[in-house]
N, C-alpha and C. Protein backbone atom coordinates (compact mmCIF):
# COMPACT_ATOMS: atom_id res chain seq x y z
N UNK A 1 28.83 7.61 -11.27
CA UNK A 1 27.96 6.50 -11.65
C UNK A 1 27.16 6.07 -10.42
N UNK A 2 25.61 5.96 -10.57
CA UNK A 2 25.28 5.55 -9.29
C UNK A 2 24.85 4.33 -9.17
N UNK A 3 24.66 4.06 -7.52
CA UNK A 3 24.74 3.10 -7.09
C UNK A 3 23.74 2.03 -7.98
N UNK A 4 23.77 1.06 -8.21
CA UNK A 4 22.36 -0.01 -8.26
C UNK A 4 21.89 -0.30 -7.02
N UNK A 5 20.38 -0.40 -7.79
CA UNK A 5 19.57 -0.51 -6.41
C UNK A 5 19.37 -2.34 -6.50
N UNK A 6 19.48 -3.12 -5.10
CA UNK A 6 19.41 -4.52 -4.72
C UNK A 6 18.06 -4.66 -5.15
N UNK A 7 17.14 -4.16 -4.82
CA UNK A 7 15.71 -4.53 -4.80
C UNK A 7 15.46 -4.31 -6.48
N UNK A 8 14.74 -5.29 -7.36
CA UNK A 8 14.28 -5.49 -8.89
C UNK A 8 13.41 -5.80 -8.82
N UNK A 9 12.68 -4.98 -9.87
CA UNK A 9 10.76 -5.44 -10.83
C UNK A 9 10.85 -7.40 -10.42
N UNK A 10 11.67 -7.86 -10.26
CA UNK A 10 10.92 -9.51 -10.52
C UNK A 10 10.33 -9.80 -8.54
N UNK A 11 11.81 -8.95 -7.66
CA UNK A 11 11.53 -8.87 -6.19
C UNK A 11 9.76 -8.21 -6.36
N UNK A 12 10.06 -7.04 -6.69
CA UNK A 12 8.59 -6.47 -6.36
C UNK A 12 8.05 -7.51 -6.91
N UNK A 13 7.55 -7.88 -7.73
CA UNK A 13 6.37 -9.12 -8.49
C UNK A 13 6.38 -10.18 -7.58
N UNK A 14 7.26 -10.46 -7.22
CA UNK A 14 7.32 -11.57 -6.33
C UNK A 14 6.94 -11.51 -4.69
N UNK A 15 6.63 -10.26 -4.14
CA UNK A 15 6.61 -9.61 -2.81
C UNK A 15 4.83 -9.74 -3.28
N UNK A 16 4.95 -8.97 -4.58
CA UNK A 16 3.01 -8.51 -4.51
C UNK A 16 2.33 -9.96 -4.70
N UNK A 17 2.89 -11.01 -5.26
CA UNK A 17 2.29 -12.54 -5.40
C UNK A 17 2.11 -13.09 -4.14
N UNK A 18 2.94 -12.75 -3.48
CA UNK A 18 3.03 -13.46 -2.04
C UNK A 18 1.82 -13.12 -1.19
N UNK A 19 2.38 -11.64 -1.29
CA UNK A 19 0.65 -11.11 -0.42
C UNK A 19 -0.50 -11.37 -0.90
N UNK A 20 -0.73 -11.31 -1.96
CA UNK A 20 -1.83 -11.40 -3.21
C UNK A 20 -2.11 -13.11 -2.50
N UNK A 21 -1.25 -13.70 -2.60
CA UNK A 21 -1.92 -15.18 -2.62
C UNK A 21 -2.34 -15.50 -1.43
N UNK A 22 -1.55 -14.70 0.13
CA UNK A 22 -1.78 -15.20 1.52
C UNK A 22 -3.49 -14.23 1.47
N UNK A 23 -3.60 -13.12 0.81
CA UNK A 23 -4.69 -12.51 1.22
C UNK A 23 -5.85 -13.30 0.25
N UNK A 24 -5.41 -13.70 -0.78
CA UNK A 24 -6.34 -14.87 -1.60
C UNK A 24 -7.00 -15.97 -0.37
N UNK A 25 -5.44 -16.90 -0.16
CA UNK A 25 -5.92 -17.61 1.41
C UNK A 25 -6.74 -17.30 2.38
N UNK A 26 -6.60 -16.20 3.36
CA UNK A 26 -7.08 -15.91 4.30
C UNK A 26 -8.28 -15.53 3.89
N UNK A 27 -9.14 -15.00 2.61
CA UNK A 27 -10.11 -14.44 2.19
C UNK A 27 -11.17 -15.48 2.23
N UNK A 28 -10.57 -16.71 1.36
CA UNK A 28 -11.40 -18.25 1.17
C UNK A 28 -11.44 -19.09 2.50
N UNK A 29 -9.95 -19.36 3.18
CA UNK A 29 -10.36 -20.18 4.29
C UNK A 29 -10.71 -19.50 5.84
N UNK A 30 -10.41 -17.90 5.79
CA UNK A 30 -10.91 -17.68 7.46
C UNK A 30 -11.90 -17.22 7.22
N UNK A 31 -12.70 -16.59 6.01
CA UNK A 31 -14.16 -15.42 5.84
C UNK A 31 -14.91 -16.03 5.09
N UNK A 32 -14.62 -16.67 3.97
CA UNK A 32 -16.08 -17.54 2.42
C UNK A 32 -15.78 -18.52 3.28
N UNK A 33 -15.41 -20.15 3.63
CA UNK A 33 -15.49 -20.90 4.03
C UNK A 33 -16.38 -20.66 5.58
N UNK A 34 -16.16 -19.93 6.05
CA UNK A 34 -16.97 -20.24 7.55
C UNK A 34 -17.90 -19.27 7.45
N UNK A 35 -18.22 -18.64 6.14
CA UNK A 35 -19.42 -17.94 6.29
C UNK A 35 -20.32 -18.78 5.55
N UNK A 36 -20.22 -19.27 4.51
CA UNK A 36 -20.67 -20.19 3.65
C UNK A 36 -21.23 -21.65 4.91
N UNK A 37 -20.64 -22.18 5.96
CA UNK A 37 -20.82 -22.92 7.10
C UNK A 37 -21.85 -21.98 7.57
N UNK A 38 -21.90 -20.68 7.94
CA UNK A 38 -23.04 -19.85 8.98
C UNK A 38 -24.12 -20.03 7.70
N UNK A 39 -24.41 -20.17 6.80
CA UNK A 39 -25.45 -19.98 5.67
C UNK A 39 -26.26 -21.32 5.31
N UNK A 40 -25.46 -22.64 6.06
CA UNK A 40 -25.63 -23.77 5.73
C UNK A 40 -24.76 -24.42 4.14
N UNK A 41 -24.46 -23.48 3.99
CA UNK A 41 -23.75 -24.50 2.40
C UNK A 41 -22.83 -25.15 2.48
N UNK A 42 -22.06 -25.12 3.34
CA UNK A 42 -21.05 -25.87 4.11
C UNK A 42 -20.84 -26.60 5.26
N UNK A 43 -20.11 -27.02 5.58
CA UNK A 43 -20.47 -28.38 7.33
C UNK A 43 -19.64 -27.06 8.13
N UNK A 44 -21.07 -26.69 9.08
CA UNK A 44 -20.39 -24.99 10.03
C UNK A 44 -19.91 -25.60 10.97
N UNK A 45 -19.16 -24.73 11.98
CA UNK A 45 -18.46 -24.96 12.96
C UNK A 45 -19.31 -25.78 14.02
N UNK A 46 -18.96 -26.93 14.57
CA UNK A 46 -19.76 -27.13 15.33
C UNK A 46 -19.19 -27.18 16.95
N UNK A 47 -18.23 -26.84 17.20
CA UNK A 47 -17.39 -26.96 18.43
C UNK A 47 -16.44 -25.13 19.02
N UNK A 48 -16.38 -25.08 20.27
CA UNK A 48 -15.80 -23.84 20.68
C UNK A 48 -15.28 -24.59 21.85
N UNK A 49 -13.77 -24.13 22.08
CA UNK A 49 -12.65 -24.54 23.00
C UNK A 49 -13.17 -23.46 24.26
N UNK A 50 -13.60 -23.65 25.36
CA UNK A 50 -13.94 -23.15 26.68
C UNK A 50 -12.88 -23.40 27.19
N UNK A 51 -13.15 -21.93 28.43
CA UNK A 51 -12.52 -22.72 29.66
C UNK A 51 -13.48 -22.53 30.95
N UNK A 52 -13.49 -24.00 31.84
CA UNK A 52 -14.82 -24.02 32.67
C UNK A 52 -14.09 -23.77 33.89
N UNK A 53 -15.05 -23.63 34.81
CA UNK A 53 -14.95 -22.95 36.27
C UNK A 53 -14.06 -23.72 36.82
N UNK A 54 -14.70 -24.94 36.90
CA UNK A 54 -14.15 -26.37 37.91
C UNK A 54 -14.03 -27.59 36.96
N UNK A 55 -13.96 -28.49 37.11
CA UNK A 55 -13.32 -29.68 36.79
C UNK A 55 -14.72 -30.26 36.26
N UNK A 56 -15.35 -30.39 34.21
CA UNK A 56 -16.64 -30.14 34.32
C UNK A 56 -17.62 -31.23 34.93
N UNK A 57 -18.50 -31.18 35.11
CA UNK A 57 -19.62 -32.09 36.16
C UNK A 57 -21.23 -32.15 35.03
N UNK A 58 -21.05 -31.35 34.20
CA UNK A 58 -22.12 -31.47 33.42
C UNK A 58 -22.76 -32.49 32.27
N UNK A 59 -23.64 -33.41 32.26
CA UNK A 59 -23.59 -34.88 31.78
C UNK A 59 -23.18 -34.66 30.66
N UNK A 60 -23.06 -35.86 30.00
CA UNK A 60 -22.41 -35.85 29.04
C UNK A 60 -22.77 -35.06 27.49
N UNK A 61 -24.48 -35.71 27.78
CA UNK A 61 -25.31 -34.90 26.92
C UNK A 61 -26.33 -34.44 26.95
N UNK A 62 -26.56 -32.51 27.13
CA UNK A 62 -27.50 -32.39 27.51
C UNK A 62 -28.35 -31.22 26.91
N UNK A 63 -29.90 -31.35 26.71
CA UNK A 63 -30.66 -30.94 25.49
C UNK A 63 -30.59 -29.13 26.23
N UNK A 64 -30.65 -28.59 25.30
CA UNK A 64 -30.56 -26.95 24.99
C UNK A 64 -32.37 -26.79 25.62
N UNK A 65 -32.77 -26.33 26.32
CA UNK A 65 -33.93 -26.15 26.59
C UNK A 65 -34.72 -24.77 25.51
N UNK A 66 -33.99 -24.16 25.22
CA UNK A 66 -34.52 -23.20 24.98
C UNK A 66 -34.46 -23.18 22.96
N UNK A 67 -32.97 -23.57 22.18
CA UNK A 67 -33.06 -24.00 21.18
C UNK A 67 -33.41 -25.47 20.46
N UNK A 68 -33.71 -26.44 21.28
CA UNK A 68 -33.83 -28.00 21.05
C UNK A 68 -32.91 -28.55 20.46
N UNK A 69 -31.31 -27.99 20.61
CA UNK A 69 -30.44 -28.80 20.23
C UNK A 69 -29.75 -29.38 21.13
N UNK A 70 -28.90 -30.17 20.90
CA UNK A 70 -28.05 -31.06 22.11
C UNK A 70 -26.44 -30.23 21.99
N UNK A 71 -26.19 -30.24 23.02
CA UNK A 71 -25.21 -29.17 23.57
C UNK A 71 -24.12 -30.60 24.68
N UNK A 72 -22.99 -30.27 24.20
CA UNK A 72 -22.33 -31.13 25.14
C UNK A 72 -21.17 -30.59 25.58
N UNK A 73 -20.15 -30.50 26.87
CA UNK A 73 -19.66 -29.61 27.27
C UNK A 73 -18.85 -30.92 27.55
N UNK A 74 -17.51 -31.14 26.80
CA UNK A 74 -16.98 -32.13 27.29
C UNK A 74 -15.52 -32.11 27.34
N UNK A 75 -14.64 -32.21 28.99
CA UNK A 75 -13.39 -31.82 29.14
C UNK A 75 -13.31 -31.73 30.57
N UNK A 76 -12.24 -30.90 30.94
CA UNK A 76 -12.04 -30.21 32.46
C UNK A 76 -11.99 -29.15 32.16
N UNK A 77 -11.13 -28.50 32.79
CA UNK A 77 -10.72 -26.99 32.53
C UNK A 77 -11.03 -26.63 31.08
N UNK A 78 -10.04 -27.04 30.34
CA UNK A 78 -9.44 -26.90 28.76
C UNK A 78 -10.78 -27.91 28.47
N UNK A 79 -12.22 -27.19 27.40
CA UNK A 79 -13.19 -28.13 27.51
C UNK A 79 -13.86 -27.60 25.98
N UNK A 80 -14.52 -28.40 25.47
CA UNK A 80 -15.33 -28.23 24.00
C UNK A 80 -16.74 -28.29 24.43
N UNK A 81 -17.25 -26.98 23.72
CA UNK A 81 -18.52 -26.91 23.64
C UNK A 81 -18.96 -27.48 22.18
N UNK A 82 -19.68 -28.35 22.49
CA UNK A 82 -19.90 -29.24 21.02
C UNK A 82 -21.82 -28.80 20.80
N UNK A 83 -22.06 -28.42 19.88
CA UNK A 83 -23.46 -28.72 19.56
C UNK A 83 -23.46 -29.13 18.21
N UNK A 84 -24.51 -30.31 18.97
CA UNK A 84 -24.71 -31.61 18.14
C UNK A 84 -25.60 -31.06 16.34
N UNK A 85 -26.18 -30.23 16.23
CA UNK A 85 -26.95 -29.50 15.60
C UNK A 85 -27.15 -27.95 15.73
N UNK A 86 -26.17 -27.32 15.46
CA UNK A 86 -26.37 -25.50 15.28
C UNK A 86 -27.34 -24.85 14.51
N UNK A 87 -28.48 -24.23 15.44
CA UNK A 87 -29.43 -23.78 14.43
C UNK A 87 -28.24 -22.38 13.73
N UNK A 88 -29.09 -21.81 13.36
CA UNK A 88 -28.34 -20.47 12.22
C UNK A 88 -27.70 -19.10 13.20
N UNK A 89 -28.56 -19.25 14.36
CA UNK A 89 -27.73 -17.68 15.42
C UNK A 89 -26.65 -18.64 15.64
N UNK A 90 -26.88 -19.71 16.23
CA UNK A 90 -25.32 -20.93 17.18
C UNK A 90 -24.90 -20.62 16.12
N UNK A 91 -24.57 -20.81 14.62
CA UNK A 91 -23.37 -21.24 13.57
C UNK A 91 -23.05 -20.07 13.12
N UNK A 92 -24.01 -18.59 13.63
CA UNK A 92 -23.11 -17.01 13.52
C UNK A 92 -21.81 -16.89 14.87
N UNK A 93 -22.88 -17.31 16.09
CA UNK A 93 -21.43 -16.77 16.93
C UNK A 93 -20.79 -17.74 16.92
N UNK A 94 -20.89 -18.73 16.61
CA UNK A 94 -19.69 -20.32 16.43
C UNK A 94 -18.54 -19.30 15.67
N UNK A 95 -19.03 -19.18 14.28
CA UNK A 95 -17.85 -18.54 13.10
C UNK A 95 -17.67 -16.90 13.18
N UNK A 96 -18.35 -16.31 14.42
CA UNK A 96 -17.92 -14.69 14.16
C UNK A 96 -16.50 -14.29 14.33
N UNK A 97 -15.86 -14.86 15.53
CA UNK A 97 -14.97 -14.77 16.09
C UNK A 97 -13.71 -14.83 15.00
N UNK A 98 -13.83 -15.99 14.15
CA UNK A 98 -12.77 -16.61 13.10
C UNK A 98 -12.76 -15.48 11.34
N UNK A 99 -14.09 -15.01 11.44
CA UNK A 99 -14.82 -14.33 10.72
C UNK A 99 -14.19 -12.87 10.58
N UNK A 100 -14.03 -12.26 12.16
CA UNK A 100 -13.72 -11.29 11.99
C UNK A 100 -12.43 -10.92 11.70
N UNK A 101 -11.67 -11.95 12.81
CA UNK A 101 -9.94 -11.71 12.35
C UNK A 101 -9.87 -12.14 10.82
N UNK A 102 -10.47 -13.09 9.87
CA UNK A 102 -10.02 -13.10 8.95
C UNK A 102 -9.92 -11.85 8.13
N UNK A 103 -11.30 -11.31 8.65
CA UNK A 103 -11.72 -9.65 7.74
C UNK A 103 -10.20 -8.71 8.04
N UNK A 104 -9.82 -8.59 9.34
CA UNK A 104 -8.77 -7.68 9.51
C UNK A 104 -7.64 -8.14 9.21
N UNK A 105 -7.16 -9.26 9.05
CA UNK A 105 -6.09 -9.66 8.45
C UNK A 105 -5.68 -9.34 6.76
N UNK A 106 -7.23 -9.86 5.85
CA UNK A 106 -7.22 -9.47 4.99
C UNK A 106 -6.85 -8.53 4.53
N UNK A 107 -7.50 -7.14 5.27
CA UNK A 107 -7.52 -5.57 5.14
C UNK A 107 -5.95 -5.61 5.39
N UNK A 108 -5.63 -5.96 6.17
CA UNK A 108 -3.85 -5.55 6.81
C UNK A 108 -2.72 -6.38 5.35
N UNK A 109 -3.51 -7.17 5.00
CA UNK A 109 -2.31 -7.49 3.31
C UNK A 109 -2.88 -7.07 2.15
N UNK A 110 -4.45 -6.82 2.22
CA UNK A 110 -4.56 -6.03 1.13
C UNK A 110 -3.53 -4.39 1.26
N UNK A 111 -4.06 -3.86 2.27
CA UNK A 111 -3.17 -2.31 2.38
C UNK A 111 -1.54 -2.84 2.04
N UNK A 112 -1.10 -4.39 2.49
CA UNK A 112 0.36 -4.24 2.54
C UNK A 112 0.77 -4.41 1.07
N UNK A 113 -0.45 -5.00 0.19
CA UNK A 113 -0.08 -5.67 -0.88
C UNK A 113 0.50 -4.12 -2.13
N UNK A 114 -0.74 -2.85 -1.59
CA UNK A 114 -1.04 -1.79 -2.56
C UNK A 114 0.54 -1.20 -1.70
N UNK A 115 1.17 -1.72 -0.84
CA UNK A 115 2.30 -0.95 -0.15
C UNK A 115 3.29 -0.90 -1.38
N UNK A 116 3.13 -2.44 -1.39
CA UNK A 116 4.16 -2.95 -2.38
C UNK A 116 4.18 -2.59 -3.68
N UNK A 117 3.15 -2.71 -4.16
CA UNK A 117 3.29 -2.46 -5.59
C UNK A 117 3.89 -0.56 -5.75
N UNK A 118 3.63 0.29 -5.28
CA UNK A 118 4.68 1.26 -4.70
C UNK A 118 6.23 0.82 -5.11
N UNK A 119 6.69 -0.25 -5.30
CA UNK A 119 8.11 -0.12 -5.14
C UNK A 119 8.50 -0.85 -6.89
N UNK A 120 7.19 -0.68 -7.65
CA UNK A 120 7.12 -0.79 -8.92
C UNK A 120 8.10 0.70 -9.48
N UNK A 121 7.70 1.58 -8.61
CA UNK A 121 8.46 2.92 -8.85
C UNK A 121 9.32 3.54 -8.94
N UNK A 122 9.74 2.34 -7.82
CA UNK A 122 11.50 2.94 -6.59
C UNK A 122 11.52 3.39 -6.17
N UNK A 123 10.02 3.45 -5.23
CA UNK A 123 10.48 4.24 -4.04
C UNK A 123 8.91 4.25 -3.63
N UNK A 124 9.28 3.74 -1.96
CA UNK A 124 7.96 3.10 -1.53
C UNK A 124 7.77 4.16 0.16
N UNK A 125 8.72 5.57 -0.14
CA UNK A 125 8.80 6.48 0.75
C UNK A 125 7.26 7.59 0.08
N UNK A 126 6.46 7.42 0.24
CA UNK A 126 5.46 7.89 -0.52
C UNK A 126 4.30 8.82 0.48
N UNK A 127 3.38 9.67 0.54
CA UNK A 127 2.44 10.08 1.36
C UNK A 127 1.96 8.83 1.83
N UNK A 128 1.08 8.67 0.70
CA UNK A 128 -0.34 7.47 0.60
C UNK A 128 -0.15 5.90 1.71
N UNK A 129 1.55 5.65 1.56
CA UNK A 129 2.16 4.47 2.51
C UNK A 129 2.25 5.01 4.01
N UNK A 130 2.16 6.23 4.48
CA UNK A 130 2.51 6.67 5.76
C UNK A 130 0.82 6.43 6.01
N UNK A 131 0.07 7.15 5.09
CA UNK A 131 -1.67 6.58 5.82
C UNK A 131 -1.97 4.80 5.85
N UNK A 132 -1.30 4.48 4.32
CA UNK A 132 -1.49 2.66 5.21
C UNK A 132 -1.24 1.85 5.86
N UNK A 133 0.12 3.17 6.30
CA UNK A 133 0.51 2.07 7.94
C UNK A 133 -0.30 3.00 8.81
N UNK A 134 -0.76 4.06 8.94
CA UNK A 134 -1.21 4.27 9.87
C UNK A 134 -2.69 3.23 10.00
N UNK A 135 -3.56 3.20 8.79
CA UNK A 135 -4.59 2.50 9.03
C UNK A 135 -4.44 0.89 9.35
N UNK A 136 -3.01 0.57 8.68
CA UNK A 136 -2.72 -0.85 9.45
C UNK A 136 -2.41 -1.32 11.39
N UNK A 137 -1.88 -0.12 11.54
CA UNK A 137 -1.40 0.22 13.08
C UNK A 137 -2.77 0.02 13.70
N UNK A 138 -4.00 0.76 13.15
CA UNK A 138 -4.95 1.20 14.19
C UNK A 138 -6.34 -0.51 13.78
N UNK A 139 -6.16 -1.01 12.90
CA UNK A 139 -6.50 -2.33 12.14
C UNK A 139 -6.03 -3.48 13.32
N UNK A 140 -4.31 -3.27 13.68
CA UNK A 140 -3.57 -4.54 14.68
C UNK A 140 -4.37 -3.97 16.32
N UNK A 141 -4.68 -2.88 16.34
CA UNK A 141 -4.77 -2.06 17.79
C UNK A 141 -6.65 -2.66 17.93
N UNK A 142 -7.26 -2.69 16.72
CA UNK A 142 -8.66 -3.50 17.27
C UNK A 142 -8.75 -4.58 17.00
N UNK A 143 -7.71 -5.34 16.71
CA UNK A 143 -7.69 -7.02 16.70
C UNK A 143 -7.06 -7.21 17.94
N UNK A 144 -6.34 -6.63 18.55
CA UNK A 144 -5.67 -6.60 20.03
C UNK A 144 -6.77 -6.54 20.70
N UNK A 145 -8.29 -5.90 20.80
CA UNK A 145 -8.78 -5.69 21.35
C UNK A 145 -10.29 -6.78 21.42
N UNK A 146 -10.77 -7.17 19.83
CA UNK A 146 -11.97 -8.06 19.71
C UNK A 146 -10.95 -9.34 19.59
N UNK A 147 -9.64 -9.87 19.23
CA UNK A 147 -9.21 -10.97 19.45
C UNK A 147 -10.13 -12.12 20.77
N UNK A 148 -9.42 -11.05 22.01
CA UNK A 148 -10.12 -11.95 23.06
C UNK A 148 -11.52 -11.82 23.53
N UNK A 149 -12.30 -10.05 23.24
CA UNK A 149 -13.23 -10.64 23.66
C UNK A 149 -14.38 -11.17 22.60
N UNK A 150 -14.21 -10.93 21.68
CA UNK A 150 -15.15 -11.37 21.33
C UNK A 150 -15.84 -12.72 21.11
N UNK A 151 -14.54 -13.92 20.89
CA UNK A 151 -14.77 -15.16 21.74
C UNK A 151 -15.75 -15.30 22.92
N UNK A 152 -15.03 -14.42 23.98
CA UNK A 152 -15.76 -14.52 25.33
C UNK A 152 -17.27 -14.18 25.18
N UNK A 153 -17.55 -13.04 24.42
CA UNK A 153 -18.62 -12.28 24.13
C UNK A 153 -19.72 -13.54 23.23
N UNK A 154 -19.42 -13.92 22.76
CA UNK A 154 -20.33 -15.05 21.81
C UNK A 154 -20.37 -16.11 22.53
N UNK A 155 -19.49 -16.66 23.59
CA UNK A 155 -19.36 -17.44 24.20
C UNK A 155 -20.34 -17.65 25.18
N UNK A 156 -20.58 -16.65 26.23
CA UNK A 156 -21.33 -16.00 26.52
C UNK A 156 -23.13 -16.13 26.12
N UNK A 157 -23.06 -15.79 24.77
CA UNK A 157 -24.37 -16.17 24.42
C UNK A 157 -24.78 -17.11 23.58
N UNK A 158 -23.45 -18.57 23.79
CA UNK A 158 -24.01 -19.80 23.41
C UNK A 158 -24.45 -20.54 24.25
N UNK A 159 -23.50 -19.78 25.50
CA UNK A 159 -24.51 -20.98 26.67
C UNK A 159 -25.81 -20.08 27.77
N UNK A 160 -25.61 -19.03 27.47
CA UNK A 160 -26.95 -18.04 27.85
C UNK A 160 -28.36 -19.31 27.58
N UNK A 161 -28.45 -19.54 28.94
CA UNK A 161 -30.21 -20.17 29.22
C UNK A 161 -29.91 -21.91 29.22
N UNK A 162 -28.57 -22.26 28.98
CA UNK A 162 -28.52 -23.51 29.43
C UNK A 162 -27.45 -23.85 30.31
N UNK A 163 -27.78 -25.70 30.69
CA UNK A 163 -26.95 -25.81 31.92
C UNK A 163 -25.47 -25.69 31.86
N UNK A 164 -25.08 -24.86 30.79
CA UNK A 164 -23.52 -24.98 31.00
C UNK A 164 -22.80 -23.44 31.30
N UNK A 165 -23.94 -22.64 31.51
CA UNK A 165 -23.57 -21.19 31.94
C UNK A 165 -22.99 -21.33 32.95
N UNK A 166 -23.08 -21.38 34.36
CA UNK A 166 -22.36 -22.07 35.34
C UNK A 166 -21.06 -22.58 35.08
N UNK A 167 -21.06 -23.40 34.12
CA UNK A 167 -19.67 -24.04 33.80
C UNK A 167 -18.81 -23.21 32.96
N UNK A 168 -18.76 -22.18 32.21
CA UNK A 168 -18.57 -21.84 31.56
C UNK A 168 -18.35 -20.46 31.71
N UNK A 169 -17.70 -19.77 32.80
CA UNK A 169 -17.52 -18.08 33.39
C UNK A 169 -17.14 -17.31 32.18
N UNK A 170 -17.94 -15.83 32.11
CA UNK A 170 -17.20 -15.19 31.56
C UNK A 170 -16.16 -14.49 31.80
N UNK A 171 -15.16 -14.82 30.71
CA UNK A 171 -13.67 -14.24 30.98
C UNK A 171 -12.33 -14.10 30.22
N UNK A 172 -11.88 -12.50 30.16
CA UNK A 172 -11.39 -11.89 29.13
C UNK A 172 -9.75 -12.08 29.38
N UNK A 173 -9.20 -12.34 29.01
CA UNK A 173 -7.45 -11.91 29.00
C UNK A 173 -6.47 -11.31 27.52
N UNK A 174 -6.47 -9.57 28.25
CA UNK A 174 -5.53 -9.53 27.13
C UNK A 174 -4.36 -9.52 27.20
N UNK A 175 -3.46 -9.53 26.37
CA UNK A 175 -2.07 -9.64 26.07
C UNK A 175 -1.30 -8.35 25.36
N UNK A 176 -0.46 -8.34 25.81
CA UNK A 176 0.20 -6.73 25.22
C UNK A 176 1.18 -6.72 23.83
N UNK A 177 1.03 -7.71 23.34
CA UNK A 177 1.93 -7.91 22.04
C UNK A 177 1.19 -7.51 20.83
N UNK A 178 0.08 -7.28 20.63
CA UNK A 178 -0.38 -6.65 19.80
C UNK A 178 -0.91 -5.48 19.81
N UNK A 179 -1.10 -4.99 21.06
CA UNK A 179 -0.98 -3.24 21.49
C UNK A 179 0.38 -2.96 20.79
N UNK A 180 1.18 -3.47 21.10
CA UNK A 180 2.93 -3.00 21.21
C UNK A 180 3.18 -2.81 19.89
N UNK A 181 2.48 -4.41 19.32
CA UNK A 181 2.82 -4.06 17.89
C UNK A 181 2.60 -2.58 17.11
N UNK A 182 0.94 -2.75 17.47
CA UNK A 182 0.11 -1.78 16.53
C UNK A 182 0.74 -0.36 17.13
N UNK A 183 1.41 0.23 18.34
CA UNK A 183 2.29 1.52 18.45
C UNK A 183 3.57 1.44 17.63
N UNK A 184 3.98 0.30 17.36
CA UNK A 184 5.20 0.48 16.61
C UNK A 184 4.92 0.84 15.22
N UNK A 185 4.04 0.29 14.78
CA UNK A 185 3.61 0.31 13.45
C UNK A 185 2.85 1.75 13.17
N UNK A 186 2.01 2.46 13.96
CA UNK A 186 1.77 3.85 13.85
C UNK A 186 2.86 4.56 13.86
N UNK A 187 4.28 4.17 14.73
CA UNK A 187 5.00 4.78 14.98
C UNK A 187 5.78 5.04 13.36
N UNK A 188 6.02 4.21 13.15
CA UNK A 188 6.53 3.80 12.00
C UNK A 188 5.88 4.39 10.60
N UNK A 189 4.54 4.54 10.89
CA UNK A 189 3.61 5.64 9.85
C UNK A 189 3.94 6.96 9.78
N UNK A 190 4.07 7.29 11.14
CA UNK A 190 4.60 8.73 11.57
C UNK A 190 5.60 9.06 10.92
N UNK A 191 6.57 7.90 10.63
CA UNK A 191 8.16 8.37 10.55
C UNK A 191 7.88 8.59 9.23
N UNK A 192 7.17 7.95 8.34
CA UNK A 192 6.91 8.06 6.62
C UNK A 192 6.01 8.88 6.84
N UNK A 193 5.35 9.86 7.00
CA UNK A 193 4.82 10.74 6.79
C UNK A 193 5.76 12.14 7.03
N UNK A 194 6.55 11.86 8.33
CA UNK A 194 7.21 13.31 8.23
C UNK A 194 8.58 12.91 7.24
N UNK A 195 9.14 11.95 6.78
CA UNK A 195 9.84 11.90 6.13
C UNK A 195 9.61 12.46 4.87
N UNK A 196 8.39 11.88 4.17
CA UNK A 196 8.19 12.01 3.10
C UNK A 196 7.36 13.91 2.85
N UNK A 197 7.28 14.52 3.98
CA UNK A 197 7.13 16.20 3.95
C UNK A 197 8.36 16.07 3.93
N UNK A 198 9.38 16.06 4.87
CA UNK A 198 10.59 16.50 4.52
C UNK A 198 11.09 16.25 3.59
N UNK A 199 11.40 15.50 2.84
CA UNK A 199 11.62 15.10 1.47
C UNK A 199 10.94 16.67 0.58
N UNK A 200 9.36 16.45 0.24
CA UNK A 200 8.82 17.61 -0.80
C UNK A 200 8.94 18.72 0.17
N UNK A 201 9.48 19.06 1.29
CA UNK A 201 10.12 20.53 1.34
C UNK A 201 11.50 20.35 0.85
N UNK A 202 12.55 19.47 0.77
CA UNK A 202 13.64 19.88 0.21
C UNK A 202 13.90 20.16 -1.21
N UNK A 203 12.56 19.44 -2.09
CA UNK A 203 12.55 19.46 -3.35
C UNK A 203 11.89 20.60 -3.84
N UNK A 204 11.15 20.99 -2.66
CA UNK A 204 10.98 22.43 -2.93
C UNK A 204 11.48 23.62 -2.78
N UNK A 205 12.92 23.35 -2.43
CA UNK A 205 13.96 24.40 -2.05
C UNK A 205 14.56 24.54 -3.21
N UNK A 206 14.91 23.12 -3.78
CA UNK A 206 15.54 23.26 -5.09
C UNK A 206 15.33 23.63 -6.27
């Protein structure tokens, strides 16, 4: 008599709702909400967390020479770039940054969501799951990578031509926890891919 399996149709339903609803979330509040803000239909981002050279010295409020908006740089170190009025480029790189991780996050629970429903089957040892962790692995490996700069990178060209370039250095720091991740997680693709050949060569012995 064999074993029962722990995992049941209501677990799976309940695994694919979960993802289904966080990737519902992340779809509306990190990508339609702050793109809908870059388009004007919404109140867009109007602030970005800097970090400035020195201790800042730049008045309190001071006009954008080049876009005619008011730009205020207000803090020390740990400092907010506030503009008072974002024309439409300011309210793209304001929301790109938030924009993009939402996009790759999405992609990383949509692939996890189609993981799951796989185990509608009993059995989530499959080809097709060894390629969506691999494409999830290499998904965490360029969010490891535009995480930080691309902040810096937009950052960069919000204060390009006014007085807070000076205050405002460009500067990247990455962190190794999401490299690490995204090798484990290829790694982990690897292992379901040669598993699952080894598997249809043994069934092809038989």
């Amino acid at each position: 008599m064999g074993a029962k399996s722990w995992w049941s149709q209501t677990d799976s339903r309940l695994l694919e709702a979960a993802l289904g609803l966080a990737a519902l979330v992340v779809g509306v509040f990190g990508v339609l909400f702050p793109a809908l803000g870059v388009a004007g239909l919404m109140d867009p981002t109007y602030t970005r967390e800097v970090e400035a050279a020195t201790a800042t010295q730049v008045p309190e409020i001071v006009t954008d020479a080049v876009a005619g908006h008011d730009v205020t740089l207000a803090g020390t170190h740990q400092a907010d770039l506030v503009f008072a009025d974002p024309d439409l480029g300011q309210r793209l790189l304001l929301a790109l940054p938030e924009v993009v991780a939402g996009l790759l996050l999405f992609l990383i629970l949509a692939l996890l969501f189609k993981m799951a429903r796989t185990l509608r089957g009993g059995d989530v040892f499959v080809p097709v799951n060894a390629r969506r962790l691999s494409v999830i692995g290499l998904v965490v490996l360029v969010y490891a990578v535009l995480a930080p700069v691309l902040p810096s990178l937009t950052t960069g060209m919000l204060v390009s031509g006014t007085p807070m370039a000076e205050q405002v250095p460009f500067s990247v720091t990455f962190t190794g926890e999401y490299v690490l991740l995204a090798f484990l997680i290829l790694a982990l693709g690897e292992v379901f891919r040669r598993g699952t050949k080894l598997r249809a060569d043994m069934e092809g012995l038989v």
